[in-house]
Protein backbone atom coordinates (compact mmCIF):
# COMPACT_ATOMS: atom_id res chain seq x y z
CA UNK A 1 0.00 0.00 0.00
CA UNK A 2 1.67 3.82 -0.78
CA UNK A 3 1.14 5.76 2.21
CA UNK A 4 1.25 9.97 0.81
CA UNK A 5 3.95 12.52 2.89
CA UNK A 6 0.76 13.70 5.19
CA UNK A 7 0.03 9.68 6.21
CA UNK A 8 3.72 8.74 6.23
CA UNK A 9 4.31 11.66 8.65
CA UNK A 10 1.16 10.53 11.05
CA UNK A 11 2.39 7.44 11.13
CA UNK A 12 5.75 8.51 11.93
CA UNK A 13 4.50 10.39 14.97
CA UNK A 14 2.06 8.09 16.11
CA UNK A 15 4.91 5.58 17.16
CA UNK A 16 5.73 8.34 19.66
CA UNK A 17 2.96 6.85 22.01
CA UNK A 18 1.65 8.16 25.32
CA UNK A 19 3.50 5.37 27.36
CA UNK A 20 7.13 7.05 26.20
CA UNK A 21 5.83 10.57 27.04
CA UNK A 22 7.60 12.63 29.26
CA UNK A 23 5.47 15.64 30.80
CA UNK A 24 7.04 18.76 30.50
CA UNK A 25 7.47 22.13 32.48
CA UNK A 26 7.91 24.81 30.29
CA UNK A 27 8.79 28.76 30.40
CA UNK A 28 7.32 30.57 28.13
CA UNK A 29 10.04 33.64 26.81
CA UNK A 30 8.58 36.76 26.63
CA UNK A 31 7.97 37.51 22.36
CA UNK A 32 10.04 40.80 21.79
CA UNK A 33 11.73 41.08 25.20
CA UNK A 34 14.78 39.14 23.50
CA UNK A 35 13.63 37.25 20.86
CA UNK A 36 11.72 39.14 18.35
CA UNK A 37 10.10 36.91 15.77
CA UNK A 38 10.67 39.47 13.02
CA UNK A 39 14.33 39.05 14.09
CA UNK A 40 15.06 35.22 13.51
CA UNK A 41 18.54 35.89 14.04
CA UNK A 42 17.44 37.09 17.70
CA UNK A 43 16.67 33.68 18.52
CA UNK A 44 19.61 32.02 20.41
CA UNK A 45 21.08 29.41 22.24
CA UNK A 46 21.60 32.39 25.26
CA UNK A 47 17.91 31.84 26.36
CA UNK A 48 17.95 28.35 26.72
CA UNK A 49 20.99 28.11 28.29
CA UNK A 50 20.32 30.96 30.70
CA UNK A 51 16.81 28.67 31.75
CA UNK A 52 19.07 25.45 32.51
CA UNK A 53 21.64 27.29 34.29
CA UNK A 54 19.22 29.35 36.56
CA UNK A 55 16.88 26.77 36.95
CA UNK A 56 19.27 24.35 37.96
CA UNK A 57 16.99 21.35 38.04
CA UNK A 58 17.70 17.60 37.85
CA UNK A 59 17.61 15.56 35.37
CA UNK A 60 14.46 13.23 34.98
CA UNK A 61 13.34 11.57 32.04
CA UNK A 62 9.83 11.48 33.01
CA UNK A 63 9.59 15.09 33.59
CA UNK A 64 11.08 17.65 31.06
CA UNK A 65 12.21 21.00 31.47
CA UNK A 66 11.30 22.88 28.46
CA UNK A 67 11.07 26.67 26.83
CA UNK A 68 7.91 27.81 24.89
CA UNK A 69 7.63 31.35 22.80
CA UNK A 70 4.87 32.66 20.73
CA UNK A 71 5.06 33.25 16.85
CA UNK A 72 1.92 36.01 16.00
CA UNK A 73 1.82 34.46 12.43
CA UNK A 74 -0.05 37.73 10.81
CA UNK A 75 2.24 39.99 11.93
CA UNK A 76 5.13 38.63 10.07
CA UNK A 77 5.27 37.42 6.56
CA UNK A 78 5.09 33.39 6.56
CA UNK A 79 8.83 32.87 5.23
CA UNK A 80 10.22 35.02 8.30
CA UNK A 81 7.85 32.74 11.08
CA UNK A 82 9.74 29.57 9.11
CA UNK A 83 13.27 30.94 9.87
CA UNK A 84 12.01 31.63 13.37
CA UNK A 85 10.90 28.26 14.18
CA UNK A 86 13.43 26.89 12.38
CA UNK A 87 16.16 28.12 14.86
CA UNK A 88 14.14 27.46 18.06
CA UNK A 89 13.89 23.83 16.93
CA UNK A 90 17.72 23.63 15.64
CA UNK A 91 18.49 24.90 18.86
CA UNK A 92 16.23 22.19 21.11
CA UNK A 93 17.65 19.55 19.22
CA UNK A 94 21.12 21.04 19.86
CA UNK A 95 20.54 21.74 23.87
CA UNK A 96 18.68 18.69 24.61
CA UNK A 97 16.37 21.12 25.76
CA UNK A 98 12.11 20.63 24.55
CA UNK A 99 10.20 23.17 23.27
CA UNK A 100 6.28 23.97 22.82
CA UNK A 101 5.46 25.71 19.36
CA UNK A 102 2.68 28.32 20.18
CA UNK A 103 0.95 30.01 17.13
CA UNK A 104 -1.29 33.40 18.11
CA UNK A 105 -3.54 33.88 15.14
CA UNK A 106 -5.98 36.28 16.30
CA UNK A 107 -4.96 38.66 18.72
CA UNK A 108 -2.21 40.65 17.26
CA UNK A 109 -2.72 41.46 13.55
CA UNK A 110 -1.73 45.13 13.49
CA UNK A 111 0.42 44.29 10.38
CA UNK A 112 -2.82 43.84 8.11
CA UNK A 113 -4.53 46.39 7.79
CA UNK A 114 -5.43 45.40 4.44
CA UNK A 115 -7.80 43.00 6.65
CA UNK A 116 -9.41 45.22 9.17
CA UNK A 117 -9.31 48.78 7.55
CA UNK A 118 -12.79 49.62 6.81
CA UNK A 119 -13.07 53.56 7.54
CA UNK A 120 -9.98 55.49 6.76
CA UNK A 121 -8.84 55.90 3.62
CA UNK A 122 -5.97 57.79 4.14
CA UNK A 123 -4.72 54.39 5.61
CA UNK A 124 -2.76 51.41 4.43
CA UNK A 125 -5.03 48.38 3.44
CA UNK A 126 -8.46 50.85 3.15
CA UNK A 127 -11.06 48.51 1.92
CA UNK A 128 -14.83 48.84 2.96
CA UNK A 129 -15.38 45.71 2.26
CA UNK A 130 -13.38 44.80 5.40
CA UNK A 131 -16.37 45.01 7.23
CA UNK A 132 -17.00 41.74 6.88
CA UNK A 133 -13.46 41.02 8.31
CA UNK A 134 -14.19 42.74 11.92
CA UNK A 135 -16.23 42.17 14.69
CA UNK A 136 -19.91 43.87 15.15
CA UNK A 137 -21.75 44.98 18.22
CA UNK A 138 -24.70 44.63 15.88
CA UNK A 139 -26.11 42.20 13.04
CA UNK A 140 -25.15 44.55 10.23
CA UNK A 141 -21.76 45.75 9.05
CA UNK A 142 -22.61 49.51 9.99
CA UNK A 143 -21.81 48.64 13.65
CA UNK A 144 -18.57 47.26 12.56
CA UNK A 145 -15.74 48.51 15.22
CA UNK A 146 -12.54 50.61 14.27
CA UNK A 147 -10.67 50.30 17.85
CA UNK A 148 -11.07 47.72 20.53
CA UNK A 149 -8.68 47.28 23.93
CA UNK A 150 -6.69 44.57 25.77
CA UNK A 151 -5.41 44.52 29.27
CA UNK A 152 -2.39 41.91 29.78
CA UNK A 153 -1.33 44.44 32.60
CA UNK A 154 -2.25 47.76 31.19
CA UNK A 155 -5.03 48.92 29.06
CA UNK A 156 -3.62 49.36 25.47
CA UNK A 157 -5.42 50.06 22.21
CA UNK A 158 -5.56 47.43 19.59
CA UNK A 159 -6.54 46.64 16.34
CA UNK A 160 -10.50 45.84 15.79
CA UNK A 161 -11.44 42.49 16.99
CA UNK A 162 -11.17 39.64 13.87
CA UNK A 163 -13.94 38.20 12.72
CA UNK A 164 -12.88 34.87 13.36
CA UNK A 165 -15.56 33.08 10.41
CA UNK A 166 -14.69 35.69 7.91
CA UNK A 167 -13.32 33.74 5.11
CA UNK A 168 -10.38 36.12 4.13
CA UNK A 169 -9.66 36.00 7.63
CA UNK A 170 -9.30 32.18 8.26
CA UNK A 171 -7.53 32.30 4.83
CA UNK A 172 -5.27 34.78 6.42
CA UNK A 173 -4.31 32.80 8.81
CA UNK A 174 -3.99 29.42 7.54
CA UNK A 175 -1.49 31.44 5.14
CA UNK A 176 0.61 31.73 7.74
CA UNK A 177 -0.06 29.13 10.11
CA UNK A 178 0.28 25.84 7.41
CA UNK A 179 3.93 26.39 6.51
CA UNK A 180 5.48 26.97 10.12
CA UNK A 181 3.37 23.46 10.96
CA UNK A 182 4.87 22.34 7.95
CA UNK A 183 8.57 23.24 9.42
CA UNK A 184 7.73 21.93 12.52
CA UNK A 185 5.81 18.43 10.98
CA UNK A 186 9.60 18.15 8.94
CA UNK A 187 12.09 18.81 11.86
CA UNK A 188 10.20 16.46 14.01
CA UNK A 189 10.10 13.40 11.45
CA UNK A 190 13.68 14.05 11.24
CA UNK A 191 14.07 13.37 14.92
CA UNK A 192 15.61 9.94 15.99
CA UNK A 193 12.64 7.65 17.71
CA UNK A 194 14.28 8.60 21.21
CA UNK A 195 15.01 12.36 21.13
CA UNK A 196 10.77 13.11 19.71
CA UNK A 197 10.53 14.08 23.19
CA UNK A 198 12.19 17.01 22.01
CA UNK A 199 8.35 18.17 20.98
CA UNK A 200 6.28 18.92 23.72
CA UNK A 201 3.43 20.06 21.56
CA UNK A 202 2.15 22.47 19.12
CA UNK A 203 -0.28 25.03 20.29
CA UNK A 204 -2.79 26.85 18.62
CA UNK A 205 -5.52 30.07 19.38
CA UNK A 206 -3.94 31.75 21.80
CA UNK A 207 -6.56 32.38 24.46
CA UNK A 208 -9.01 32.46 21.61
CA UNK A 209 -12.57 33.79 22.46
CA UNK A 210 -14.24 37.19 21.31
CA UNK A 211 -14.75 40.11 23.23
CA UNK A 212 -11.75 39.55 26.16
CA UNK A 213 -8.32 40.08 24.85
CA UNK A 214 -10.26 42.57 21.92
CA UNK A 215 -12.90 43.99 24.41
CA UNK A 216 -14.94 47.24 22.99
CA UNK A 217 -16.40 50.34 24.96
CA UNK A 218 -20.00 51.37 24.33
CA UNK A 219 -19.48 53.53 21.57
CA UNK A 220 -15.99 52.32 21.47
CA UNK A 221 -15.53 53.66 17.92
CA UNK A 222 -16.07 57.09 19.22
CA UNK A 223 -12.61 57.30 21.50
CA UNK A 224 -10.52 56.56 18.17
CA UNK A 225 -12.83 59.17 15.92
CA UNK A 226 -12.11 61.94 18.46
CA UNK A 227 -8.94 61.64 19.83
CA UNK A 228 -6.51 59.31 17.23
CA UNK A 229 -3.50 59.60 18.82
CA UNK A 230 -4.41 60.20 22.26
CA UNK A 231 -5.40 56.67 24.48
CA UNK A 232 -6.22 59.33 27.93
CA UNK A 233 -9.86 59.96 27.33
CA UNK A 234 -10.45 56.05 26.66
CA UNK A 235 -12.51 54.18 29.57
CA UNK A 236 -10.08 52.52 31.23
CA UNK A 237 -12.94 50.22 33.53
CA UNK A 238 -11.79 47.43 31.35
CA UNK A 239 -12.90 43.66 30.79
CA UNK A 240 -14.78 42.56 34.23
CA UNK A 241 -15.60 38.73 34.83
CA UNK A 242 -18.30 39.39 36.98
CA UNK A 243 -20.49 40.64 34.87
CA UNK A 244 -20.75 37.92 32.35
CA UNK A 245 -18.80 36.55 29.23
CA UNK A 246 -18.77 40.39 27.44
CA UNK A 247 -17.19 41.67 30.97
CA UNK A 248 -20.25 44.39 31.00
CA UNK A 249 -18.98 45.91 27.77
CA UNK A 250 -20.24 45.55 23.88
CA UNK A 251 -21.29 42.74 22.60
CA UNK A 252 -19.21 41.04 20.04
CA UNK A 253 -19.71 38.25 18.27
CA UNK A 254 -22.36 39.29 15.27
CA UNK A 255 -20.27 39.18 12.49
CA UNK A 256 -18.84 35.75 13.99
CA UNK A 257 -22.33 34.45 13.90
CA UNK A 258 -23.96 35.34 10.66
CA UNK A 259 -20.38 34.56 8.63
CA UNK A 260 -20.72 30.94 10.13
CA UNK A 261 -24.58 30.65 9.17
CA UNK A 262 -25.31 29.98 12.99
CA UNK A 263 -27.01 32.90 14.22
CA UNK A 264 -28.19 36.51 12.24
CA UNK A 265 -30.30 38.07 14.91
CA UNK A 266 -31.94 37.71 18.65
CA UNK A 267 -29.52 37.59 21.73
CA UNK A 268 -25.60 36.75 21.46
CA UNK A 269 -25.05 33.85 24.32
CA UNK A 270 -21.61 32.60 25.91
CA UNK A 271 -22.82 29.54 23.97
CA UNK A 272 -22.94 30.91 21.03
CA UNK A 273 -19.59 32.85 21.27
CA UNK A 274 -18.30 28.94 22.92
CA UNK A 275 -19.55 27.76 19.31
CA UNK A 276 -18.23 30.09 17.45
CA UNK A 277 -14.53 29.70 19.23
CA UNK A 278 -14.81 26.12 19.16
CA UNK A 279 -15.00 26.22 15.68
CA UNK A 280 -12.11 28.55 14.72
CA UNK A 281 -9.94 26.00 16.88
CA UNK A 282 -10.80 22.92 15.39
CA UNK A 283 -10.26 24.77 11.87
CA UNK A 284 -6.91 25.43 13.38
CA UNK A 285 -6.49 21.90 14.85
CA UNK A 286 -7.45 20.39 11.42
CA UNK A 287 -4.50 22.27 9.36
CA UNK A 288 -2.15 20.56 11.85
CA UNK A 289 -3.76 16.76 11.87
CA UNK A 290 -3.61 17.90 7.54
CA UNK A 291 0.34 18.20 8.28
CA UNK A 292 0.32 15.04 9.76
CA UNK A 293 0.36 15.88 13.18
CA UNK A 294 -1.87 13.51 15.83
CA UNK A 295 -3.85 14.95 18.48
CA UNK A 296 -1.44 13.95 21.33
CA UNK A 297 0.22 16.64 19.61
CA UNK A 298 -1.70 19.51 19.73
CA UNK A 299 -3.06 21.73 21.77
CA UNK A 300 -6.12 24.05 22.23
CA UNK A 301 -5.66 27.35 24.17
CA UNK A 302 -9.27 28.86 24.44
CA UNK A 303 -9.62 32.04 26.61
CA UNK A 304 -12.48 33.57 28.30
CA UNK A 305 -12.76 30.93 30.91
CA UNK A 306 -12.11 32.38 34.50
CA UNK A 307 -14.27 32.61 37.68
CA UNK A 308 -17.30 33.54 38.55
CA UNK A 309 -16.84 30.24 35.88
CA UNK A 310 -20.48 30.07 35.28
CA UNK A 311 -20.29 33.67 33.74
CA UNK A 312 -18.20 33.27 31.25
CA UNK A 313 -17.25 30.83 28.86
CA UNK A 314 -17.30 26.97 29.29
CA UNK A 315 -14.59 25.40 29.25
CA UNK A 316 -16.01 22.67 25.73
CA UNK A 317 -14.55 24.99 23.33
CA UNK A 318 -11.34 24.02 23.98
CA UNK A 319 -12.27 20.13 22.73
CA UNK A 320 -12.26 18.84 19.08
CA UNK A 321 -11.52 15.61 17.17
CA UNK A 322 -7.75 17.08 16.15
CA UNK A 323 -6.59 18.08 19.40
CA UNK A 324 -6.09 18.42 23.18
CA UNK A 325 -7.47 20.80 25.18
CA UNK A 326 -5.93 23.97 26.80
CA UNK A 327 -6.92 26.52 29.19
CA UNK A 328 -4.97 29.27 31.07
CA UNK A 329 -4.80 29.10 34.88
CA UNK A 330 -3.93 32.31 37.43
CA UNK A 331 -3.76 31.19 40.93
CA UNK A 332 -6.26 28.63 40.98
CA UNK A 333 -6.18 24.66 41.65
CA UNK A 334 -7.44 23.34 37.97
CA UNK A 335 -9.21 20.46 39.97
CA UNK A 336 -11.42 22.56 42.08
CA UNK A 337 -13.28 24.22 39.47
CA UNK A 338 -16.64 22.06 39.02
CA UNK A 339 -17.28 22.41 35.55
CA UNK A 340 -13.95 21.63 34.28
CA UNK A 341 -14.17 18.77 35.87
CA UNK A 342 -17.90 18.15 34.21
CA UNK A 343 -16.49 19.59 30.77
CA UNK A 344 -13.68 16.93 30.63
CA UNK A 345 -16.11 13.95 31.99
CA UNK A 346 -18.61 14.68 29.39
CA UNK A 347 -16.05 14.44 26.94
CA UNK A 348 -14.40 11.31 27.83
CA UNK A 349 -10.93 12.43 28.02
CA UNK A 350 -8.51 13.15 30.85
CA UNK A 351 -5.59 14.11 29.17
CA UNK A 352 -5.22 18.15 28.84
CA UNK A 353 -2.51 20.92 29.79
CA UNK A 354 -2.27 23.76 31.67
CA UNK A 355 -1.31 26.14 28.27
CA UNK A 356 -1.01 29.21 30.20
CA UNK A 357 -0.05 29.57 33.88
CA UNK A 358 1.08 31.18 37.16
CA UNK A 359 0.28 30.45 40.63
CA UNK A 360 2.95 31.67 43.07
CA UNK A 361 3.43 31.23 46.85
CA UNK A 362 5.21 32.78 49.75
CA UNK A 363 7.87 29.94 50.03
CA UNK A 364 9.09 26.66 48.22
CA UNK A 365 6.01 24.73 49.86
CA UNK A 366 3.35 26.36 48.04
CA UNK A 367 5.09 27.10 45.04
CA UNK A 368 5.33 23.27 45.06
CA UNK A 369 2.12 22.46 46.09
CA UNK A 370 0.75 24.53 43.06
CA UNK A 371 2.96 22.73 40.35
CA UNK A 372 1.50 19.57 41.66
CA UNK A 373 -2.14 20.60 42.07
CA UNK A 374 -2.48 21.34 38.22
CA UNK A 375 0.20 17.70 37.42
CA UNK A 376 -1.97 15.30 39.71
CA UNK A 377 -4.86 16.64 37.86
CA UNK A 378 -6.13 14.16 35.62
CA UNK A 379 -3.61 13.31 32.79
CA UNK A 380 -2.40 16.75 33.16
CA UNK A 381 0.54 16.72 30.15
CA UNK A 382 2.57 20.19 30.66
CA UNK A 383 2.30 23.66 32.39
CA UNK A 384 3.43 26.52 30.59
CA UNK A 385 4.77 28.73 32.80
CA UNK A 386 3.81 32.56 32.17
CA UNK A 387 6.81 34.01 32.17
CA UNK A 388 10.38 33.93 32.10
CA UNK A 389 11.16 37.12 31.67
CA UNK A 390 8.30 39.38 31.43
CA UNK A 391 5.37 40.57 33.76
CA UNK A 392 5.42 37.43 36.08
CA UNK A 393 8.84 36.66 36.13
CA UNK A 394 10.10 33.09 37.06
CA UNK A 395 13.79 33.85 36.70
CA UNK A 396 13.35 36.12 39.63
CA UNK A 397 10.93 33.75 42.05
CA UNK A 398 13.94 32.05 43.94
CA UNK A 399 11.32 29.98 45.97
CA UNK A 400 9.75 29.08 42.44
CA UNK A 401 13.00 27.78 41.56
CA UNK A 402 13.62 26.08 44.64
CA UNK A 403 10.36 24.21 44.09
CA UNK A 404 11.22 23.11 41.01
CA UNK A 405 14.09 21.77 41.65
CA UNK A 406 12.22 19.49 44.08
CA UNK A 407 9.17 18.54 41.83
CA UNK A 408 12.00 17.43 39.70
CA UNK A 409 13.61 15.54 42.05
CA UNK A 410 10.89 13.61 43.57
CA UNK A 411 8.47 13.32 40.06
CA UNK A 412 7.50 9.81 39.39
CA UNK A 413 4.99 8.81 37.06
CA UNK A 414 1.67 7.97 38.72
């Protein structure tokens, strides 16, 4: 029987079973703090050796110290993400160290504006037929926004929120999201049977949802239209989880909707906008299973699920046929919240990672106690921690450190 590239390649990977699996620990570096993904040549062997050395943790083949760093695959043109992940791999395979590929599709795409320019023609990429490629806070493209905000520890403007069904969109991104899979589907066939744990994972949607890392003001458009240049008259209440999935702000999530045939009027639910998201990540998921990758491979990272949990999005989102699910965690003990626990019964799978966390402590102890509460969690296969070197930063939490050297010294497969 001929087997084509895509099955050769799946079968390939698939002899990398769960019973040789190490789980990992990873760090996530900082995108432009060092490395700079527009800057492949920024991408050295200093960070990964600067991890080991400060780290300082044992060696233990069931447990894997790794680094993880974010490509933003619209913001760079797709031959420039290749060289970029080309180097981080090279230089796994050449520390010993493993590394998680993350792709961010949809939250920073300031670098097409011939996407989301709608209004200004004095503009790069003006195009009123970009409408379409936006989010709405109504059914109709005349409520189309021109400015939304993020938070990731200070209110910024962004770009307008992507439709994440709009056609040109998805095409957008599968542009530039099939041939860095493709570079990481090659390196990792490449690999000897006994260094693929070298590849923690690929990641995709990074904290993917609508309306939380692109929120929008009431009358959001407004701020931009009367003060361009000048962010100090913008609301700055922000996203708030207690008042529901939209954080008591617009509603997005139209243009979502009625591009995916699902929805073109009434009320816009957390269901809906769980739909919607689950959709765009199994569309993501599906380009990577195409490149031969199996699920065990890849992971989900779906946003928009923190407490009051029952306010904002469910955690099902996050599952599909391609892939393993992903959530981000902030100082909470993943097997305490009730309807994660539901969310992963109903779907018959225990195996998931912690794609996104922090959860620090006053001394070794409860650092340690916190690595282990999201690792004894079901088949718990990695923590990412977030970060290194930016915001939350590991390399300076000497009790953080401490505990990991112990989690590494006393990890045993359960």
């Amino acid at each position: 029987m001929v087997i084509g590239h895509a099955g050769a390649l799946m079968a390939a990977m698939l002899l990398f079973g769960q019973a040789d699996e190490p789980r990992y620990i990873f760090v996530n570096n900082a995108p432009g703090i060092v490395w700079d993904q527009n800057s492949p040549e920024s991408i050295t062997r200093a960070m990964f050796d600067e991890i080991r050395g400060t780290a300082r943790v044992p060696e233990n083949t069931q447990l894997r110290l790794g680094v993880s760093f974010v490509w933003s695959v619209l913001q760079s043109p797709p031959e420039t993400t290749v060289a970029g992940v080309r180097r981080f791999l090279a230089l796994s395979e050449e520390t010993g160290m493993p590394v998680l590929v993350n792709f961010d599709v949809c939250n920073w795409w300031e670098q097409r504006p011939d996407l989301w320019n709608w209004w200004d023609a004095a503009q790069p990429g003006y195009d009123p037929k970009n409408a379409e490629n936006v989010e709405w806070t109504g059914w109709t493209p005349d409520t189309a926004v021109k400015v939304c905000w993020r938070n990731w520890g200070s209110q910024l403007r962004v770009a307008p929120a992507p439709n994440l069904m709009s056609p040109r969109v998805m095409a957008a991104q599968l542009d530039g999201l099939r041939p860095a899979l493709a570079a990481v589907a090659e390196w990792y066939q490449a690999l000897p049977r006994d260094r693929r744990w070298l590849l923690g994972g690929v990641k995709l949607g990074h904290e993917a949802s609508i309306g939380v890392n692109a929120f929008h003001y009431p009358d959001g458009n407004s701020y931009l239209e009367q003060h361009r240049n000048d962010s100090s008259h913008d609301p700055t209440t922000g996203f708030q989880p207690g008042k529901g999935w939209h954080g008591g702000l617009a509603v997005l999530g139209h243009a979502a909707l009625k591009s995916a045939g699902f929805k073109d009027s009434g009320e816009v639910t957390a269901a809906d906008v769980a739909e919607v998201v689950r959709r765009h990540l199994e569309l993501l998921c599906k380009a990577a299973h195409d490149a031969g990758f199996s699920k065990d491979l890849v992971y989900t990272h779906e946003g928009g699920t923190f407490a009051p949990w029952e306010k904002n999005l469910p955690f099902e989102a996050a599952f599909n046929q391609y892939g393993t699910p992903g959530w981000s965690f902030y100082g909470v003990d993943p097997s305490q919240v009730a309807l994660l626990r539901d969310a992963l019964d109903k779907s018959g799978r225990g195996r998931w990672a912690a794609v996104e966390w922090w959860w620090g402590g006053p001394d070794k102890q409860a650092w340690l106690a916190h690595f282990r509460s999201a690792l004894d969690f079901r088949d718990c296969r990695f923590i990412d921690v977030y970060n290194w070197n930016c915001g939350y930063e590991l390399r300076k939490e000497t009790a953080g450190l401490e505990a990991l050297r112990e989690l590494f010294t006393t990890w045993q497969k359960n």
